[in-house]
Every structure is written in C-alpha cells, then in structure tokens.
N, C-alpha and C. Protein backbone atom coordinates (compact mmCIF):
# COMPACT_ATOMS: atom_id res chain seq x y z
N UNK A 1 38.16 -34.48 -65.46
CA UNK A 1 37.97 -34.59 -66.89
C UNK A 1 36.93 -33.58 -67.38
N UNK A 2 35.95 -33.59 -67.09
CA UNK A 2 34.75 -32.62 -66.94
C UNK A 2 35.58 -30.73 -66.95
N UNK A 3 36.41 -30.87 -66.18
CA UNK A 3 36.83 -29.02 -65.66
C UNK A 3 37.92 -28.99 -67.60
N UNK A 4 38.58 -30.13 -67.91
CA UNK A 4 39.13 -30.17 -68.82
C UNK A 4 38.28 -29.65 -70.21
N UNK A 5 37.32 -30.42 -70.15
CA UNK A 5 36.28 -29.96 -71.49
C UNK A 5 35.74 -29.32 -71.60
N UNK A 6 35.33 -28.63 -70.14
CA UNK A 6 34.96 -27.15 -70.52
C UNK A 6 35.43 -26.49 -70.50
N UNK A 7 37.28 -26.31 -70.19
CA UNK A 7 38.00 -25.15 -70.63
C UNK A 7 38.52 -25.07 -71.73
N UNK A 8 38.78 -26.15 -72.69
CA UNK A 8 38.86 -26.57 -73.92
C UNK A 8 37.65 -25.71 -74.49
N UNK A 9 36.28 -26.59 -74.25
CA UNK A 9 35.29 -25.69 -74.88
C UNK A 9 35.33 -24.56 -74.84
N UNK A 10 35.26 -23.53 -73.84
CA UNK A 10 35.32 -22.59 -73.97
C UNK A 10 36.32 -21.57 -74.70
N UNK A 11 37.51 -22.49 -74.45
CA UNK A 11 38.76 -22.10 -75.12
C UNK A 11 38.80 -21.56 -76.70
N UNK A 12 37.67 -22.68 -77.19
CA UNK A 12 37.46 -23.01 -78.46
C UNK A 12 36.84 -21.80 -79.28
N UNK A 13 35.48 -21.41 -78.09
CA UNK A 13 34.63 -20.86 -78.61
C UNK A 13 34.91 -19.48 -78.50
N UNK A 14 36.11 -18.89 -77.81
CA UNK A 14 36.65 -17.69 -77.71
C UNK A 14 37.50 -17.99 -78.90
N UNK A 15 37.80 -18.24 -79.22
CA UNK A 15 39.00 -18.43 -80.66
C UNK A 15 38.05 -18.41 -82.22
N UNK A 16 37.00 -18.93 -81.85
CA UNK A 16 36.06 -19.20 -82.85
C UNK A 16 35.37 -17.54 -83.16
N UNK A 17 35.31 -17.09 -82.09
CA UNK A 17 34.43 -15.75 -81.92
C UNK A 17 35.95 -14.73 -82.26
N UNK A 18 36.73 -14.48 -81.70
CA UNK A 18 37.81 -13.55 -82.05
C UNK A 18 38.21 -13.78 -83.86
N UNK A 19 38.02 -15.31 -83.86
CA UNK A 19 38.79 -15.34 -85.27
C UNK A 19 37.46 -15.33 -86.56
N UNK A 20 36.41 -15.17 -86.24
CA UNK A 20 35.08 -15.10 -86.74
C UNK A 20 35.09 -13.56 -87.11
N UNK A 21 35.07 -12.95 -85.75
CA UNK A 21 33.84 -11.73 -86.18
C UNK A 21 34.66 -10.89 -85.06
N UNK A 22 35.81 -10.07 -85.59
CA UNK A 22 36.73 -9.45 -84.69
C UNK A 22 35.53 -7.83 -83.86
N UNK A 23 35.12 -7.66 -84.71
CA UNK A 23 34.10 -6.32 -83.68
C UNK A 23 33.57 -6.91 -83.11
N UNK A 24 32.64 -8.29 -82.90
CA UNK A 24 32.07 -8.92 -81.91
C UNK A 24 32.72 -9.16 -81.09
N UNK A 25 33.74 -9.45 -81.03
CA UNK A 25 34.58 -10.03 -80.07
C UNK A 25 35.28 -9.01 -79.12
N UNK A 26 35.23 -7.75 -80.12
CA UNK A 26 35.37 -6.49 -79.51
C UNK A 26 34.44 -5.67 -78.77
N UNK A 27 33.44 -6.20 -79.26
CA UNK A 27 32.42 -5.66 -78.61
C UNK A 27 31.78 -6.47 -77.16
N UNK A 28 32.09 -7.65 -76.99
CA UNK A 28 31.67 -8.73 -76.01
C UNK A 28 32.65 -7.87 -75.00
N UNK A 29 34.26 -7.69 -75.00
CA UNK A 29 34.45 -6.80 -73.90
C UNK A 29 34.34 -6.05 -73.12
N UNK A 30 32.90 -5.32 -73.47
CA UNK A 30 32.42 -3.93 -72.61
C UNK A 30 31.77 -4.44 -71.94
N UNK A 31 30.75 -6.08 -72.03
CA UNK A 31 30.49 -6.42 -70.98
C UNK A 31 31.07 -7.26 -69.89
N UNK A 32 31.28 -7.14 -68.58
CA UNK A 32 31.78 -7.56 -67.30
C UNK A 32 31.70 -8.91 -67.96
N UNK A 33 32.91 -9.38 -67.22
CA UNK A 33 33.50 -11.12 -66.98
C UNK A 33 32.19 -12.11 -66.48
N UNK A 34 31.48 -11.71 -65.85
CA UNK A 34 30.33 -12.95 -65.88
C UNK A 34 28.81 -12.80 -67.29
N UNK A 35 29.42 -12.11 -67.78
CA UNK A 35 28.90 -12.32 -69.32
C UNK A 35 29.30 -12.82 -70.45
N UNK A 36 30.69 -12.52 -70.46
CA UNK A 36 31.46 -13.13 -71.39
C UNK A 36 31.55 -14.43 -71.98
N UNK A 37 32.12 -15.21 -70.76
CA UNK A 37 31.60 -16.99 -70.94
C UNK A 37 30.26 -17.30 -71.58
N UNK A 38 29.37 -16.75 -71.44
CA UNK A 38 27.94 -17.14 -72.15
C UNK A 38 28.31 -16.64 -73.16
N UNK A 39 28.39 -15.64 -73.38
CA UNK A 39 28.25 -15.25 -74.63
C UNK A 39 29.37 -15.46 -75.94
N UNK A 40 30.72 -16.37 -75.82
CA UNK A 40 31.62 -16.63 -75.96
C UNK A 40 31.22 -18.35 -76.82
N UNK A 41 30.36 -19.18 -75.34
CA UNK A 41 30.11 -20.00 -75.69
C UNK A 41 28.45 -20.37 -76.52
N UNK A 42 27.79 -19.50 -76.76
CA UNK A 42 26.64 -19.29 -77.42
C UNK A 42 26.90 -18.92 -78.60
N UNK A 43 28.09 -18.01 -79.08
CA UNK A 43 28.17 -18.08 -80.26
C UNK A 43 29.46 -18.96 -80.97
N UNK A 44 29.97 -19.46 -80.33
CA UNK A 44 30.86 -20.55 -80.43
C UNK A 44 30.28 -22.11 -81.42
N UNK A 45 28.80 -21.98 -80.10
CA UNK A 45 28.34 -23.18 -80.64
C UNK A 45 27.60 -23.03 -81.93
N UNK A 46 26.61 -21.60 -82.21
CA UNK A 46 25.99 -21.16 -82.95
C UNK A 46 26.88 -21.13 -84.67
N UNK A 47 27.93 -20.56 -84.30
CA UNK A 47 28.69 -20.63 -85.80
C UNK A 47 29.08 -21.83 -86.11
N UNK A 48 29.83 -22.88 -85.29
CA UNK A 48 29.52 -24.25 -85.82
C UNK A 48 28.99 -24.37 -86.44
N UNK A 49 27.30 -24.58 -85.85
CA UNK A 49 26.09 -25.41 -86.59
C UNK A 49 26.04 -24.80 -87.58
N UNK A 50 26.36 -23.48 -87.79
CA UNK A 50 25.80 -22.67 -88.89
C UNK A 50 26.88 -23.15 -90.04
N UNK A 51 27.81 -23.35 -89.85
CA UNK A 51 29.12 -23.80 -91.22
C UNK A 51 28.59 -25.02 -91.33
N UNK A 52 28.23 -26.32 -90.31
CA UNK A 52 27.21 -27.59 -90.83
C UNK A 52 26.38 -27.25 -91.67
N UNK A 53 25.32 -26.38 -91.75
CA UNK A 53 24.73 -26.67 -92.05
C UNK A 53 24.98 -25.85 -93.67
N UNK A 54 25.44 -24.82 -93.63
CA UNK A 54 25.93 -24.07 -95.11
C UNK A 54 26.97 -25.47 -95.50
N UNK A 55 27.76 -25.91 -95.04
CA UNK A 55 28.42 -26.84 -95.98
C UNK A 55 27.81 -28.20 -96.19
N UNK A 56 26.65 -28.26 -95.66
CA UNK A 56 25.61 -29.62 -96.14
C UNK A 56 25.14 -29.10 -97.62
N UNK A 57 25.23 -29.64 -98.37
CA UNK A 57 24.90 -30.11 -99.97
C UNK A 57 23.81 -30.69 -99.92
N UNK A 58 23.07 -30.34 -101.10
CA UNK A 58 22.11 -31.89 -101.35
C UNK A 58 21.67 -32.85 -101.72
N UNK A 59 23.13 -33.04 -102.31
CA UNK A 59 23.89 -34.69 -102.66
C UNK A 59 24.20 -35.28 -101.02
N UNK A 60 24.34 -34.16 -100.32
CA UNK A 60 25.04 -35.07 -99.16
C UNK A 60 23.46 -35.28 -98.41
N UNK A 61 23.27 -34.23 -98.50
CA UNK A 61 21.66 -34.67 -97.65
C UNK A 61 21.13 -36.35 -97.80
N UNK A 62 20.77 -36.18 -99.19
CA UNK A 62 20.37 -37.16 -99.73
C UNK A 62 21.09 -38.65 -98.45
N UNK A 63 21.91 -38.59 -99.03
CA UNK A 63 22.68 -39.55 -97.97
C UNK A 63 22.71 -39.92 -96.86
N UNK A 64 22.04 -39.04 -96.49
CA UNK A 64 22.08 -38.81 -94.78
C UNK A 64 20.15 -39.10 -94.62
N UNK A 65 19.55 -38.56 -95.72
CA UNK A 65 17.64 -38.95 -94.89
C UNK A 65 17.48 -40.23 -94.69
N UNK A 66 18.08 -41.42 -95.40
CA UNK A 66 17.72 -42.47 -95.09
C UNK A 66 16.29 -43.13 -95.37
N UNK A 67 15.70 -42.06 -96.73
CA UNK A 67 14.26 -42.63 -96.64
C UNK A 67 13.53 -42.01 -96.07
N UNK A 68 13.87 -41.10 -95.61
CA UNK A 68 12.98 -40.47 -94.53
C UNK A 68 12.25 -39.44 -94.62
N UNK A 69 12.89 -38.46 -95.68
CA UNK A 69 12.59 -37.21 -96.05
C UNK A 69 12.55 -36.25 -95.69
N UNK A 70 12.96 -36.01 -94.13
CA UNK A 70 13.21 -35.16 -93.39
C UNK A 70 13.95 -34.15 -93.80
N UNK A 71 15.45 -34.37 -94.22
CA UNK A 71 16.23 -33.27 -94.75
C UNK A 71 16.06 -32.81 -96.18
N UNK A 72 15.11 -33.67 -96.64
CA UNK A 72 15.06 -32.80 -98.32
C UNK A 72 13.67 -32.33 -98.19
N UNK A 73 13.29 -32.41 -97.35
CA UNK A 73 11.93 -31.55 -96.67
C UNK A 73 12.25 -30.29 -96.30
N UNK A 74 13.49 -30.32 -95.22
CA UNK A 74 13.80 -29.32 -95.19
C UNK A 74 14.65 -28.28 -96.20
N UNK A 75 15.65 -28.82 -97.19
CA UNK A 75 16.17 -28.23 -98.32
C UNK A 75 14.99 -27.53 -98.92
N UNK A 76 14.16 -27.88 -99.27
CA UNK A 76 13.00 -27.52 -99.95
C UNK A 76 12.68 -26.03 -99.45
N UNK A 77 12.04 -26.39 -98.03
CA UNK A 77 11.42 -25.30 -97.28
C UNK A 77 12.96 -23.54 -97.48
N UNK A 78 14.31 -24.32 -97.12
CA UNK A 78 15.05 -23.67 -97.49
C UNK A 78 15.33 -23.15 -98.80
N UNK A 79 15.48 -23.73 -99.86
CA UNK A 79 15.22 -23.29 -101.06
C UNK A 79 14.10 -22.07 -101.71
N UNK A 80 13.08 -22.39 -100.77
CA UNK A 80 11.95 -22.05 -100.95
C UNK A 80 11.71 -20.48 -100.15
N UNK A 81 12.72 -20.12 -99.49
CA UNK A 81 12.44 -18.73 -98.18
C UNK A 81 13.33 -18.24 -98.22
C-alpha cells in the first residue's frame, strides 16, 4: 500500500510540475534521474499549498480561526508586506 502512494504521489507531482510550469519541467531534465524525484516532489507539494493558501479568503479564514486569531493575524501581516 505504502509503494502505491508514493507512486501515485509522485505521479501527481510530475503532472502538477509539467502542467504548472512547462520550462521547469523542462528544465528539471538536465538533471540526472536521482534528482528528479526530489525535485518533482518538492514542488508538487509546494504549489499545492501555495493555491491553499491564494484561494483562502477572509471570509473563509474567519471560519476556520475559531477564536483564535491566528489566521487573521496572519491575513494582516499578509496584507500588510
């Protein structure tokens, strides 16, 4: 199960990177096959978080601190730089 999810993952994050940012993906080829996988799956995971967090609102925030203030702490600081 384990060999399954990380070829999935990885699967993912090469699809994510080719269909993202085609010169990157062009460019990740010049380096040798035991670079690739890292770097495939580093920015795989990286553009994720990054569309989370551009498509977090701060109506939705709101929703999500719970009182807490953490994320409209951080909106702020973002707003703010």
């Amino acid at each position: 199960m384990n060999e399954l999810f990380d070829l999935i993952s990885f699967q993912s994050s090469r699809l994510t990177t080719m269909s993202y940012s085609t010169s990157f993906s062009m460019g990740i080829r010049l380096f040798s096959k035991r670079y690739r996988y890292p770097i495939y799956v580093i920015y795989g995971f990286v553009r994720f978080a990054g569309e989370i967090v551009d498509s977090l609102q701060e109506s939705d925030a709101r929703n999500y601190s719970n009182g807490s203030g953490k994320i409209r702490g951080w909106l702020s600081w973002k707003e703010s730089g």
